[in-house]
N, C-alpha and C. Protein backbone atom coordinates (compact mmCIF):
# COMPACT_ATOMS: atom_id res chain seq x y z
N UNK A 1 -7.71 2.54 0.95
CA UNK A 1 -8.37 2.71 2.22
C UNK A 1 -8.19 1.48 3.10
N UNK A 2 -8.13 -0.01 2.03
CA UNK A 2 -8.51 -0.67 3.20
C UNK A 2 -6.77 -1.24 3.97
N UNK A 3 -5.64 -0.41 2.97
CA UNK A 3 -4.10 -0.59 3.57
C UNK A 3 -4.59 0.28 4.73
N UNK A 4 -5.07 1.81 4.42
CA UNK A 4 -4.72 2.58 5.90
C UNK A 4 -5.53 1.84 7.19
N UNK A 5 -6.41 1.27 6.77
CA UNK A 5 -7.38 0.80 7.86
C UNK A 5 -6.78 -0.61 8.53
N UNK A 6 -6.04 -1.19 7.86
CA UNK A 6 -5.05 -2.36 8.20
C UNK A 6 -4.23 -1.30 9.19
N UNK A 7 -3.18 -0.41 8.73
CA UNK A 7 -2.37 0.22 9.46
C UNK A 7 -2.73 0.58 11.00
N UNK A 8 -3.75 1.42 10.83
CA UNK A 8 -4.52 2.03 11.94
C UNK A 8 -4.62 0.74 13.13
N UNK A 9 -4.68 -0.44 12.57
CA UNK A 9 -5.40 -1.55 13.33
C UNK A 9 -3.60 -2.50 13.94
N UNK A 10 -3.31 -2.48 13.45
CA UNK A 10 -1.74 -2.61 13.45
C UNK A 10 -1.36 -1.94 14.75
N UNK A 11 -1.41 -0.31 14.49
CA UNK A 11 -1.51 0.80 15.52
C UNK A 11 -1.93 0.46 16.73
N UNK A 12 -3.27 -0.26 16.74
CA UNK A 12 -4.06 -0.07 17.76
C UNK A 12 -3.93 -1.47 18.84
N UNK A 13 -3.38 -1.98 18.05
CA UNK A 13 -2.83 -3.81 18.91
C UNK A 13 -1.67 -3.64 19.47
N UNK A 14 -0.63 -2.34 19.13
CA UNK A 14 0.74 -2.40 19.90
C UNK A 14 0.46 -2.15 21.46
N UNK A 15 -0.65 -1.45 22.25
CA UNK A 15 -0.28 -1.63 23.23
C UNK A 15 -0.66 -3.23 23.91
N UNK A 16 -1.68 -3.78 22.78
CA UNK A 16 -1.75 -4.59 23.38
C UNK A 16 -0.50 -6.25 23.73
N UNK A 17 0.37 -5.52 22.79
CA UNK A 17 1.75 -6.61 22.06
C UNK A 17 3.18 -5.81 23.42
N UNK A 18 2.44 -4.77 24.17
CA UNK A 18 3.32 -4.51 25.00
C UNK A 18 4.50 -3.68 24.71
N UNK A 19 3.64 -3.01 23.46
CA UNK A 19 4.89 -2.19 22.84
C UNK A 19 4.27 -0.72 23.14
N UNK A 20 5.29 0.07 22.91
CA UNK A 20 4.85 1.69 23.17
C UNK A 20 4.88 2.38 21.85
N UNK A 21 3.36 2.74 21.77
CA UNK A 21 2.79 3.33 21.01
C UNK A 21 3.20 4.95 20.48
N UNK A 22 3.68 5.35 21.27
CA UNK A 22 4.28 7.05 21.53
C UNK A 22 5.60 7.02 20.60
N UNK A 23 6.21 5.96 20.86
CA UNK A 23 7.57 5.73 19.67
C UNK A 23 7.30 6.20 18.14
N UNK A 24 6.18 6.01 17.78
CA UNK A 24 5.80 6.41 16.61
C UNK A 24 6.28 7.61 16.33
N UNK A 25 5.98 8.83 17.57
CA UNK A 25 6.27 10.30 17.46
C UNK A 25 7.48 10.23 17.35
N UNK A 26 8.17 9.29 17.48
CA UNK A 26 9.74 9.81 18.07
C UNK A 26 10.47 9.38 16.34
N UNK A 27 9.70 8.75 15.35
CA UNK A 27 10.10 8.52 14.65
C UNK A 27 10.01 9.55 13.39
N UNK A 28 11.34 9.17 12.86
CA UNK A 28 11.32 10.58 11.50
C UNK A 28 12.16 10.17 9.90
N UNK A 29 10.96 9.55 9.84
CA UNK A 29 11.56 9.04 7.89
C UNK A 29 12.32 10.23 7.81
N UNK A 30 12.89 9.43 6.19
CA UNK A 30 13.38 10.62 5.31
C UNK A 30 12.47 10.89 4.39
N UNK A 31 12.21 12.02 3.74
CA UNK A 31 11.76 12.09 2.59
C UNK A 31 10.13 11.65 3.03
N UNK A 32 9.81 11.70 3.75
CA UNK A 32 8.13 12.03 4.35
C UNK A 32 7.17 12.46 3.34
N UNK A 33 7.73 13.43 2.92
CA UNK A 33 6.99 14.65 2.01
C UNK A 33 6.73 13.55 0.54
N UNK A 34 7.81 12.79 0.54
CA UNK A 34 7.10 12.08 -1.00
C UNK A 34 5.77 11.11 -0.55
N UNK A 35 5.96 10.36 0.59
CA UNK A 35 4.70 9.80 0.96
C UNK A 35 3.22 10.30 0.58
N UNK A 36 2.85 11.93 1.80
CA UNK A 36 1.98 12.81 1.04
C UNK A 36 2.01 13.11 -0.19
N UNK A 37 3.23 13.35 -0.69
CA UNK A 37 2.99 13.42 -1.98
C UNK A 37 2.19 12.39 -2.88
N UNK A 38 2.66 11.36 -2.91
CA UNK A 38 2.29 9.86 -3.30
C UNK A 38 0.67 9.64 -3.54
N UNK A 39 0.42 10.03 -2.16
CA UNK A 39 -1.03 10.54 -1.79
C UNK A 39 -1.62 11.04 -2.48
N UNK A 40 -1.30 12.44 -2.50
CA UNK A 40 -2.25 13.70 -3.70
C UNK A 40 -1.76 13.41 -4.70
N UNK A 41 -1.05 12.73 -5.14
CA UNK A 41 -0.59 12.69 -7.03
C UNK A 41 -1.91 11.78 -6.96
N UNK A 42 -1.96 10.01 -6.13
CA UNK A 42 -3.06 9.33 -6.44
C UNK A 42 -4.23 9.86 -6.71
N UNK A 43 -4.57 10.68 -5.66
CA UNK A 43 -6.28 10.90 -5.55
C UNK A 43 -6.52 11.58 -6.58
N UNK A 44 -5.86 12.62 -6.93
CA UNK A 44 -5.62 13.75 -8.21
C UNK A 44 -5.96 12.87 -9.63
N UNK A 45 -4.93 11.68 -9.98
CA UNK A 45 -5.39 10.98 -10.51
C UNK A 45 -5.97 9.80 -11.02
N UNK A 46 -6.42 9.21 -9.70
CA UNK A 46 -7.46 8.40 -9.59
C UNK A 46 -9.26 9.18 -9.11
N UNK A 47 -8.67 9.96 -9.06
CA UNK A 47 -10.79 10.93 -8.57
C UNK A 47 -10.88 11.77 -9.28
N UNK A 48 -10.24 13.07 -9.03
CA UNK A 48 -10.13 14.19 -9.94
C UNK A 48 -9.91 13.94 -11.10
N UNK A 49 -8.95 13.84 -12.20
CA UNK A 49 -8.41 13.51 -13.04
C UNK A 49 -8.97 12.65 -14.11
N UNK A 50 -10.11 11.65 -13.20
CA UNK A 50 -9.92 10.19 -14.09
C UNK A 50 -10.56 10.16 -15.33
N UNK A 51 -11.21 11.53 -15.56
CA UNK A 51 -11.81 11.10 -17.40
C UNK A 51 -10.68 12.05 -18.20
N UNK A 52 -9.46 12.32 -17.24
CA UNK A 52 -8.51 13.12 -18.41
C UNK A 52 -7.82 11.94 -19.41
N UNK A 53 -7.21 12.34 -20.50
CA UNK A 53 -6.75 11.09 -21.33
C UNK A 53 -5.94 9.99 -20.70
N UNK A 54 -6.46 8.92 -20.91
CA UNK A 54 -5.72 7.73 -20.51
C UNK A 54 -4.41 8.18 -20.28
N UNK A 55 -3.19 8.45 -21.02
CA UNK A 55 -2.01 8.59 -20.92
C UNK A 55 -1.64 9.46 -19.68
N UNK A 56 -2.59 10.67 -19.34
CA UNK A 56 -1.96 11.20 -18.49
C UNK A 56 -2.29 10.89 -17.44
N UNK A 57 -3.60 10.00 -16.99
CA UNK A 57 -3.63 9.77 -15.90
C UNK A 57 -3.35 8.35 -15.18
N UNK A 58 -2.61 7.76 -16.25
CA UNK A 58 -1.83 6.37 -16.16
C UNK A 58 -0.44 6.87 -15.70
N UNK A 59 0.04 8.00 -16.37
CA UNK A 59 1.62 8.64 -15.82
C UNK A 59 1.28 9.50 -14.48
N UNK A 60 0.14 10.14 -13.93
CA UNK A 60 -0.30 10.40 -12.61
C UNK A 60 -0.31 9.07 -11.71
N UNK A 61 -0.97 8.37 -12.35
CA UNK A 61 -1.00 7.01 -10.73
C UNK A 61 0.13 6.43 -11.25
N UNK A 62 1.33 5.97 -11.64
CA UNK A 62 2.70 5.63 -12.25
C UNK A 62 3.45 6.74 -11.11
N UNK A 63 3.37 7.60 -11.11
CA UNK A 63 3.57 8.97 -10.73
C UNK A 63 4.07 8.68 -9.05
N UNK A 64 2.67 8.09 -8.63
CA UNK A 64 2.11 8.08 -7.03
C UNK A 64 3.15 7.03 -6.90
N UNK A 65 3.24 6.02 -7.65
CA UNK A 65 3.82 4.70 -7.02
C UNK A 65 5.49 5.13 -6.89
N UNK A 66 5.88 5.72 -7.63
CA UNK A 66 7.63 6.19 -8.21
C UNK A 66 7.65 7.21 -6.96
N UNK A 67 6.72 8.01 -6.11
CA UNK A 67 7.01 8.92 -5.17
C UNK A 67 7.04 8.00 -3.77
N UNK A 68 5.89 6.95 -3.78
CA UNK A 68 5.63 6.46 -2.82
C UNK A 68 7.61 5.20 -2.70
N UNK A 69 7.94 5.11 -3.67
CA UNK A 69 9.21 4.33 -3.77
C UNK A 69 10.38 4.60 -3.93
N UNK A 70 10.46 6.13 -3.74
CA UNK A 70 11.42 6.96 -3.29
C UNK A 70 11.21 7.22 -1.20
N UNK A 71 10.47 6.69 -1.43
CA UNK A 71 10.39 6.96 0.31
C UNK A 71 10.90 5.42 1.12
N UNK A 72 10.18 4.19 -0.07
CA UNK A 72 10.59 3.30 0.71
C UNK A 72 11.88 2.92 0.56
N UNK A 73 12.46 3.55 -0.39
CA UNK A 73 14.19 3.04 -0.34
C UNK A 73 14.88 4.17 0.30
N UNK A 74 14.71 5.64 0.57
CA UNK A 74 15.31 6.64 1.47
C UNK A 74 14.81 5.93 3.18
N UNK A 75 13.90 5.07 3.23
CA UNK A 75 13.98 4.41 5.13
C UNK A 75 14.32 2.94 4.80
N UNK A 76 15.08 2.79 4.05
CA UNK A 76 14.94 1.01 3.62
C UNK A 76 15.76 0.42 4.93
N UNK A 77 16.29 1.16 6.19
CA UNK A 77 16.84 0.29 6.56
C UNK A 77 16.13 0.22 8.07
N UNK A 78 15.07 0.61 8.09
CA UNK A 78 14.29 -0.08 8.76
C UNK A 78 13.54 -1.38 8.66
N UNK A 79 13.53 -1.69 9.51
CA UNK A 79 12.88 -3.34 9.34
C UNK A 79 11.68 -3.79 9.21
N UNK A 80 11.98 -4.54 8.50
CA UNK A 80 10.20 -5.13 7.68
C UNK A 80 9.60 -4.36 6.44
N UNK A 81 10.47 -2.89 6.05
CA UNK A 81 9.94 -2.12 5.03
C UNK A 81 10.07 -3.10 3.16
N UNK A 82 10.71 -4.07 3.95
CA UNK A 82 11.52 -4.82 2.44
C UNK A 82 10.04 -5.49 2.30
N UNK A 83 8.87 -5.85 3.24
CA UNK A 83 8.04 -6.52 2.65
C UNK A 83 6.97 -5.80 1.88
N UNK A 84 6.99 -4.71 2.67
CA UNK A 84 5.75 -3.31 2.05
C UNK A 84 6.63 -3.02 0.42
N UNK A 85 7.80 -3.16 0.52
CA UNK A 85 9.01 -2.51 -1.06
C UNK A 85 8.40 -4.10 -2.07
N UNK A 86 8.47 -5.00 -1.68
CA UNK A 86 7.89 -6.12 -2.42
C UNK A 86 6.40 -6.12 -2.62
N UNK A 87 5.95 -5.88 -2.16
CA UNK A 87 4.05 -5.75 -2.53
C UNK A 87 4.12 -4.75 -3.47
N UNK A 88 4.60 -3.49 -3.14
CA UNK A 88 4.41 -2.36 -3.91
C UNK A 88 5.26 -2.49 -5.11
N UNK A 89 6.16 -3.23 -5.34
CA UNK A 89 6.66 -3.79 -6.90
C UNK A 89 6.09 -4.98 -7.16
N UNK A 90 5.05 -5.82 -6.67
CA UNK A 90 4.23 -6.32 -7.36
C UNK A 90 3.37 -5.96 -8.03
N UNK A 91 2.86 -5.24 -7.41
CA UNK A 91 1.90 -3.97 -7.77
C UNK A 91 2.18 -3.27 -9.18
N UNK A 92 3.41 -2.47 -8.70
CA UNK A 92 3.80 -1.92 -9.97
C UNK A 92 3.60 -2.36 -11.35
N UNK A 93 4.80 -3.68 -10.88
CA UNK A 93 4.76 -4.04 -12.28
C UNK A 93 3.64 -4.81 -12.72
N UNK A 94 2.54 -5.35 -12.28
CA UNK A 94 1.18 -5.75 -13.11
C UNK A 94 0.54 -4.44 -13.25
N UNK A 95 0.88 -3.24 -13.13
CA UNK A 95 0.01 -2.45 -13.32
C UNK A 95 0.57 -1.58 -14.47
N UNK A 96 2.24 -1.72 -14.46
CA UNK A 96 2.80 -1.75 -15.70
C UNK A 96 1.91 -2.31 -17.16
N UNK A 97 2.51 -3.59 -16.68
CA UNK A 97 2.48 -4.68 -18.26
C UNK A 97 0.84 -4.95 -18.16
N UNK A 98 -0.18 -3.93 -17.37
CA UNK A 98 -1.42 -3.76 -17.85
C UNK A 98 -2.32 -2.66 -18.24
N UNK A 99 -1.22 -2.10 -19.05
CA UNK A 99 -1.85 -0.68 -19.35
C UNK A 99 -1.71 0.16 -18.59
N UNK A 100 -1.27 0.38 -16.89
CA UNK A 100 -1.56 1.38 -16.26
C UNK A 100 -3.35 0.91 -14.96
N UNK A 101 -3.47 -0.16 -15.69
CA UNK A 101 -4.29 -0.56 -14.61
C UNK A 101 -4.02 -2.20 -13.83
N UNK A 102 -4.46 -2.31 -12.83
CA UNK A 102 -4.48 -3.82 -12.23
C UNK A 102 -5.63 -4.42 -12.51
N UNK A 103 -5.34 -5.32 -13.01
CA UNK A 103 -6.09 -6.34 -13.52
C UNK A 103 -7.04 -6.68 -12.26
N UNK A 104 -8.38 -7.16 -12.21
CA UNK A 104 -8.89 -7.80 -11.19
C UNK A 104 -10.03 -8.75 -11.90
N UNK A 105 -10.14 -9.96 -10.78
CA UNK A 105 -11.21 -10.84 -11.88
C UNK A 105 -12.97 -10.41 -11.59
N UNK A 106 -13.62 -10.91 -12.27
CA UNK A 106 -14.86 -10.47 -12.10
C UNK A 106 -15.65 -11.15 -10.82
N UNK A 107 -15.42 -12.31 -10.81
CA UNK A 107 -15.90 -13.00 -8.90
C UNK A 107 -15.24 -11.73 -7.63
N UNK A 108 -14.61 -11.36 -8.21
CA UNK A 108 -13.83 -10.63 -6.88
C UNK A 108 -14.29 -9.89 -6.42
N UNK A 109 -14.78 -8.74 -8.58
CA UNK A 109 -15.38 -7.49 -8.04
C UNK A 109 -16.78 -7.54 -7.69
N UNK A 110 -17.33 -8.68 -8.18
CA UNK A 110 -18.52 -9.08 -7.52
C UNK A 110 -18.85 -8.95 -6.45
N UNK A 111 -18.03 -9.71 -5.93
CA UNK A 111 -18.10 -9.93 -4.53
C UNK A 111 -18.27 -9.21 -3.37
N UNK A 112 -16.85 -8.03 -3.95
CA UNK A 112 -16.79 -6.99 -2.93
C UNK A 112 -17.65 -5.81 -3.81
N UNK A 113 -18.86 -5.99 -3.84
CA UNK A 113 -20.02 -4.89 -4.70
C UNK A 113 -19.25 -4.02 -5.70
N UNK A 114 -18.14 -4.48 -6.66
CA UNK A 114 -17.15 -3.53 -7.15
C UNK A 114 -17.67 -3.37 -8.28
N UNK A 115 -18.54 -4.42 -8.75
CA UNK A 115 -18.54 -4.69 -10.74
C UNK A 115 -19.58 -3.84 -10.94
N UNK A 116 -18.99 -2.28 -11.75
CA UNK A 116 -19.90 -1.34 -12.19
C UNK A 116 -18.82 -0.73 -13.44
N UNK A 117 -19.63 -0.25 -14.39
CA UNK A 117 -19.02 0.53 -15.61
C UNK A 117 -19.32 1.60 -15.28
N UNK A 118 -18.28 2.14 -14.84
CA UNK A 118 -18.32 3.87 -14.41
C UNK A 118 -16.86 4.21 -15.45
N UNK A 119 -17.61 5.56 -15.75
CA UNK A 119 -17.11 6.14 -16.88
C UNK A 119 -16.19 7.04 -16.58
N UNK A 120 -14.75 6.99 -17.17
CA UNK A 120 -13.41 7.46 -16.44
C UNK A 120 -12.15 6.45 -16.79
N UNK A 121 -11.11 6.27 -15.82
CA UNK A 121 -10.18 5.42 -15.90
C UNK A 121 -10.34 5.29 -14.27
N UNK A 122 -9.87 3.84 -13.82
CA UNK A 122 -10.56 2.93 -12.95
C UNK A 122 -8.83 2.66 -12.74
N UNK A 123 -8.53 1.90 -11.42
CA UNK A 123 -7.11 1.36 -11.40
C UNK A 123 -7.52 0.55 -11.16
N UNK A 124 -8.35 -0.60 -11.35
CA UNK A 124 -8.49 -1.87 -10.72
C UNK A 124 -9.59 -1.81 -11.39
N UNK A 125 -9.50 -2.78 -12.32
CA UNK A 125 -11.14 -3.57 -12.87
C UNK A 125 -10.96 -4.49 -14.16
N UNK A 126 -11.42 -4.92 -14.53
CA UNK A 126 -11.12 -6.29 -15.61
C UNK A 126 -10.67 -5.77 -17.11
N UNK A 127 -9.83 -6.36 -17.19
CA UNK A 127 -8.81 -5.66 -18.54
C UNK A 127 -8.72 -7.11 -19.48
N UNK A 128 -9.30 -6.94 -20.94
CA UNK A 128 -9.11 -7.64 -22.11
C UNK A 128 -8.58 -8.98 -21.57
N UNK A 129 -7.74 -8.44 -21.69
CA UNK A 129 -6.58 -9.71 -22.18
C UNK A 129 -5.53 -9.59 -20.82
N UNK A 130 -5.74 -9.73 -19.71
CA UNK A 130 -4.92 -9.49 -18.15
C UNK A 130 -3.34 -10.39 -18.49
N UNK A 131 -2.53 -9.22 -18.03
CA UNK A 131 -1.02 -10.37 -17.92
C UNK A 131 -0.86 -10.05 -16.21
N UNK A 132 -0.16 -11.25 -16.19
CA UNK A 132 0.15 -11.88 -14.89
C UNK A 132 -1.28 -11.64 -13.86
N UNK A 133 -2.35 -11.89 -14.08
CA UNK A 133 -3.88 -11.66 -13.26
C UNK A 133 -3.65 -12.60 -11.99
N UNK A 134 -2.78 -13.14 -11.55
CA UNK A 134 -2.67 -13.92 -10.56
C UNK A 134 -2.06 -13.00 -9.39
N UNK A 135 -1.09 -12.01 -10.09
CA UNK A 135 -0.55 -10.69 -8.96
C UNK A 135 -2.00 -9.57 -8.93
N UNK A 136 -3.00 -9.68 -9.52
CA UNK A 136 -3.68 -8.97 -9.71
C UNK A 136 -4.91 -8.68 -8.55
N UNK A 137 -5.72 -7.95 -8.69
CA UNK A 137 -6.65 -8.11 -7.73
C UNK A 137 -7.94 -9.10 -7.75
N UNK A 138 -7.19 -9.99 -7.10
CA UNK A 138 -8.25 -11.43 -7.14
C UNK A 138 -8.70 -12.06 -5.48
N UNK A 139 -8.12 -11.35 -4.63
CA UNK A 139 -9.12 -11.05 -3.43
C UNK A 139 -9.71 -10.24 -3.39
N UNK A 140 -11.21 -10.96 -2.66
CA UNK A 140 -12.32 -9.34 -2.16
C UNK A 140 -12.63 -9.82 -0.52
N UNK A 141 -13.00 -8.30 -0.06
CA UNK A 141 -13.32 -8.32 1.25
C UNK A 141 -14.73 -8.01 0.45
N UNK A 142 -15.69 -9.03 0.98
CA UNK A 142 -16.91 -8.92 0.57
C UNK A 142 -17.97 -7.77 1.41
N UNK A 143 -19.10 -7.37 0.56
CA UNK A 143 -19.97 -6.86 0.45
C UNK A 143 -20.47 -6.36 2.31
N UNK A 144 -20.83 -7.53 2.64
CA UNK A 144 -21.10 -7.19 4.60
C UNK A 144 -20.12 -6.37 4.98
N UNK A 145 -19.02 -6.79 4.89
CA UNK A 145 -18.20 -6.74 5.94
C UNK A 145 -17.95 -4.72 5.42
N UNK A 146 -17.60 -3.71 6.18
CA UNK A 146 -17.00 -2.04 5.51
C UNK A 146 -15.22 -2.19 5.09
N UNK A 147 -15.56 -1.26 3.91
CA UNK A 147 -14.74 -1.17 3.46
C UNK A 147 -14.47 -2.53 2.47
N UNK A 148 -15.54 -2.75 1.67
CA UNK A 148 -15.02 -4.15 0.87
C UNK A 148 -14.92 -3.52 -0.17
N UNK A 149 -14.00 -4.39 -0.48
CA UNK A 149 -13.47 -4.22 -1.63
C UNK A 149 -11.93 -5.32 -2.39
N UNK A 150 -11.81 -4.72 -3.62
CA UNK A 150 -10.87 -6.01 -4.12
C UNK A 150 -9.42 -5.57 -3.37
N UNK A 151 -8.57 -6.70 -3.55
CA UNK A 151 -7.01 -6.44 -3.17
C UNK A 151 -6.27 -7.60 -3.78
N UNK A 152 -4.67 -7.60 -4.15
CA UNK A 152 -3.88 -8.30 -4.38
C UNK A 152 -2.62 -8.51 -3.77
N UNK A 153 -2.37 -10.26 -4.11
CA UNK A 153 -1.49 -10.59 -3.00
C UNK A 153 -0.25 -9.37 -2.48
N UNK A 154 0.44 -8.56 -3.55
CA UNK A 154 1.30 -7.35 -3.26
C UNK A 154 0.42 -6.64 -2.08
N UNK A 155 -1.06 -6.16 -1.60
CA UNK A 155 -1.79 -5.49 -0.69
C UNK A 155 -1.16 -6.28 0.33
N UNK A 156 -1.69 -7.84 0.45
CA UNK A 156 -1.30 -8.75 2.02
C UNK A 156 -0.37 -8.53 2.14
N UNK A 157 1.03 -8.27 1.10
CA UNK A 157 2.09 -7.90 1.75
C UNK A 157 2.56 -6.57 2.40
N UNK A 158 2.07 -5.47 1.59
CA UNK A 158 1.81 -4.27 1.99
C UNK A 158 1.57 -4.43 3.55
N UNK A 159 0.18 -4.72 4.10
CA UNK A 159 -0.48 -4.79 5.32
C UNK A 159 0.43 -5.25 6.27
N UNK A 160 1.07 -6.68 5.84
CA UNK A 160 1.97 -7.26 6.89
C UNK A 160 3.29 -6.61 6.98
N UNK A 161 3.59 -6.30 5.63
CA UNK A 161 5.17 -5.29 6.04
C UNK A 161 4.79 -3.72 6.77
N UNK A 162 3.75 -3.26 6.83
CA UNK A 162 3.28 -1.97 7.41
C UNK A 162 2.92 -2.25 8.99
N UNK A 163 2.36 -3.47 9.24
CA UNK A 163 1.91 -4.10 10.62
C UNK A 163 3.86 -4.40 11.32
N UNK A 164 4.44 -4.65 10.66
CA UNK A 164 5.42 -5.49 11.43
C UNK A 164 6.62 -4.38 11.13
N UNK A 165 6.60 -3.30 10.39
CA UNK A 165 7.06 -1.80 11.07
C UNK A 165 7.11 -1.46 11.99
N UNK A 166 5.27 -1.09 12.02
CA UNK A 166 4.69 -0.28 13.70
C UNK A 166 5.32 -0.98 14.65
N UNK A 167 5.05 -2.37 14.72
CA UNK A 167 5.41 -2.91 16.07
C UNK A 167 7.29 -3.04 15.94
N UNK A 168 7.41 -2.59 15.36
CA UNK A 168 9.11 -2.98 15.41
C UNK A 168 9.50 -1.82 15.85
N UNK A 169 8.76 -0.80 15.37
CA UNK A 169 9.66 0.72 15.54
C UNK A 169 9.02 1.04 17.35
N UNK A 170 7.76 0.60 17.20
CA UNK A 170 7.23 0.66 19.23
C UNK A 170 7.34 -0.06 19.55
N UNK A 171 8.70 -1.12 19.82
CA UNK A 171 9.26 -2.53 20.34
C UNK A 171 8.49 -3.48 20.96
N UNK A 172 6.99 -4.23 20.19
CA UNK A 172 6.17 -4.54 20.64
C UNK A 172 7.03 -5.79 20.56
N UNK A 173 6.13 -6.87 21.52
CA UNK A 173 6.50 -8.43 21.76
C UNK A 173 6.10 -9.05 21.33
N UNK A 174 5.88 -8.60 19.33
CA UNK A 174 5.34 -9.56 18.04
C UNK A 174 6.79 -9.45 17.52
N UNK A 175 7.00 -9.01 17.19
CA UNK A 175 8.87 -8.79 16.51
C UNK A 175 9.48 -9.11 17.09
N UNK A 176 10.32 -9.96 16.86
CA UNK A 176 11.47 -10.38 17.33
C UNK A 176 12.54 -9.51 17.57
N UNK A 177 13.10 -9.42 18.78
CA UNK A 177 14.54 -8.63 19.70
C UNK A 177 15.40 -8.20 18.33
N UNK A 178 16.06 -9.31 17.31
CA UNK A 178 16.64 -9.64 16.01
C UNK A 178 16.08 -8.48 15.11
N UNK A 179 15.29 -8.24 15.45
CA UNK A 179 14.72 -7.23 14.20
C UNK A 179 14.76 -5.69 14.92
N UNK A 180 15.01 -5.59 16.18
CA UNK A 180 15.02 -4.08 16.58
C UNK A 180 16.23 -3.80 16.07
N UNK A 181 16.70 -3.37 15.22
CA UNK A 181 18.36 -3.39 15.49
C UNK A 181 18.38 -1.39 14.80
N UNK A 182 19.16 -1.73 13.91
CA UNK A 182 19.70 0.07 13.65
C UNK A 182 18.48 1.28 13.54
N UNK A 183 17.09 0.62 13.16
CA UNK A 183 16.01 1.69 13.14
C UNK A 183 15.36 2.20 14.51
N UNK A 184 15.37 0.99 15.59
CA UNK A 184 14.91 1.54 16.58
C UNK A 184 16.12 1.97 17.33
N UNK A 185 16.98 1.91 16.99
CA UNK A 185 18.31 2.46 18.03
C UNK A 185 18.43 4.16 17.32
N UNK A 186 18.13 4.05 16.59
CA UNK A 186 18.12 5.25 15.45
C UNK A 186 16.76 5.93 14.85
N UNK A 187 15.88 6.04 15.88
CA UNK A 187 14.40 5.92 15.24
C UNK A 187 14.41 7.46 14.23
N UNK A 188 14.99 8.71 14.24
CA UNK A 188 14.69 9.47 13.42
C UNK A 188 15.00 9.07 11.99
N UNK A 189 16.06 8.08 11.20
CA UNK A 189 16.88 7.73 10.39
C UNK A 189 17.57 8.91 9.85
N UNK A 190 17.75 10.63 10.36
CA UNK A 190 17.49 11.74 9.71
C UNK A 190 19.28 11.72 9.09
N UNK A 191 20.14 11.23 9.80
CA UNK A 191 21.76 11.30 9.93
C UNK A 191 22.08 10.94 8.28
């Protein structure tokens, strides 16, 4: 939630960056449909799903990420997607080599009102013995502020490679001229 709410906000500064916002429409990934997809595999098994056996709902959110990364390498040659393709294989792989979940520390989930034993499988919450817990979720947007909650450094990159899309693909005057090149000359990528 709190990537789409980054996005949305991203969205909402291009006119102020002098870029045109309407470009968005004009734009047409490939392979769209795995995105949504990506989507309902998550929620399916991160909400619905989550007291089905560990295994299957570790290969459901495994699932989401492998759909969501078929999309970012079918538009990879748009610009700035290489930073959102690096967060989301940070991601991955600590969520790999942790069982299927991301590690997060306990100040974090504190923080952002997260630390509760709810009964299910969780993608984010404190695991035994954490490998690599430093890619893990060890920022929180605290408690005041909506929408708190934990995130890891792969998220900041997420946010900034998703922020510096929008404005690239609606030729805002945060991106550099250097970076409009074959996606906005080509905004459907459909060819």
């Amino acid at each position: 939630m709190l990537i789409l709410v980054s996005f949305l906000l991203a969205a909402a500064l291009v006119p102020l960056a002098r870029g045109r916002l309407s470009a968005l429409a004009d734009f047409r990934p490939r392979h769209a449909w795995a995105i949504g997809a990506a989507a309902v595999v998550q929620v399916l098994a991160l909400a619905v799903f989550r007291n089905a056996p560990h295994g299957l709902v570790v290969a459901g959110h495994l699932a989401s990420y492998g759909l969501a990364g078929l999309f970012l390498v079918a538009n990879r040659k748009v610009q700035g997607l290489w930073l959102i393709c690096t967060g989301a294989a940070m991601n991955v792989f600590v969520i790999v080599t942790n069982d299927g979940r991301m590690p997060a520390t306990r100040e974090a989930l504190a923080a952002a009102g997260r630390l509760s034993h709810s009964a299910g499988f969780v993608n984010s919450g404190i695991v035994a013995h954490p490998k690599y817990l430093v890619f893990g979720d060890v920022f929180a947007l605290p408690v005041p502020f909506p929408l708190h909650n934990v995130f890891s450094a792969g998220d900041v990159l997420i946010v900034i490679g998703a922020a510096a899309v929008v404005h690239q693909l609606c030729a805002s005057r945060l991106i550099p001229s250097t970076w409009r090149g074959p996606a906005s000359a080509d905004p459907g990528l459909t060819r």
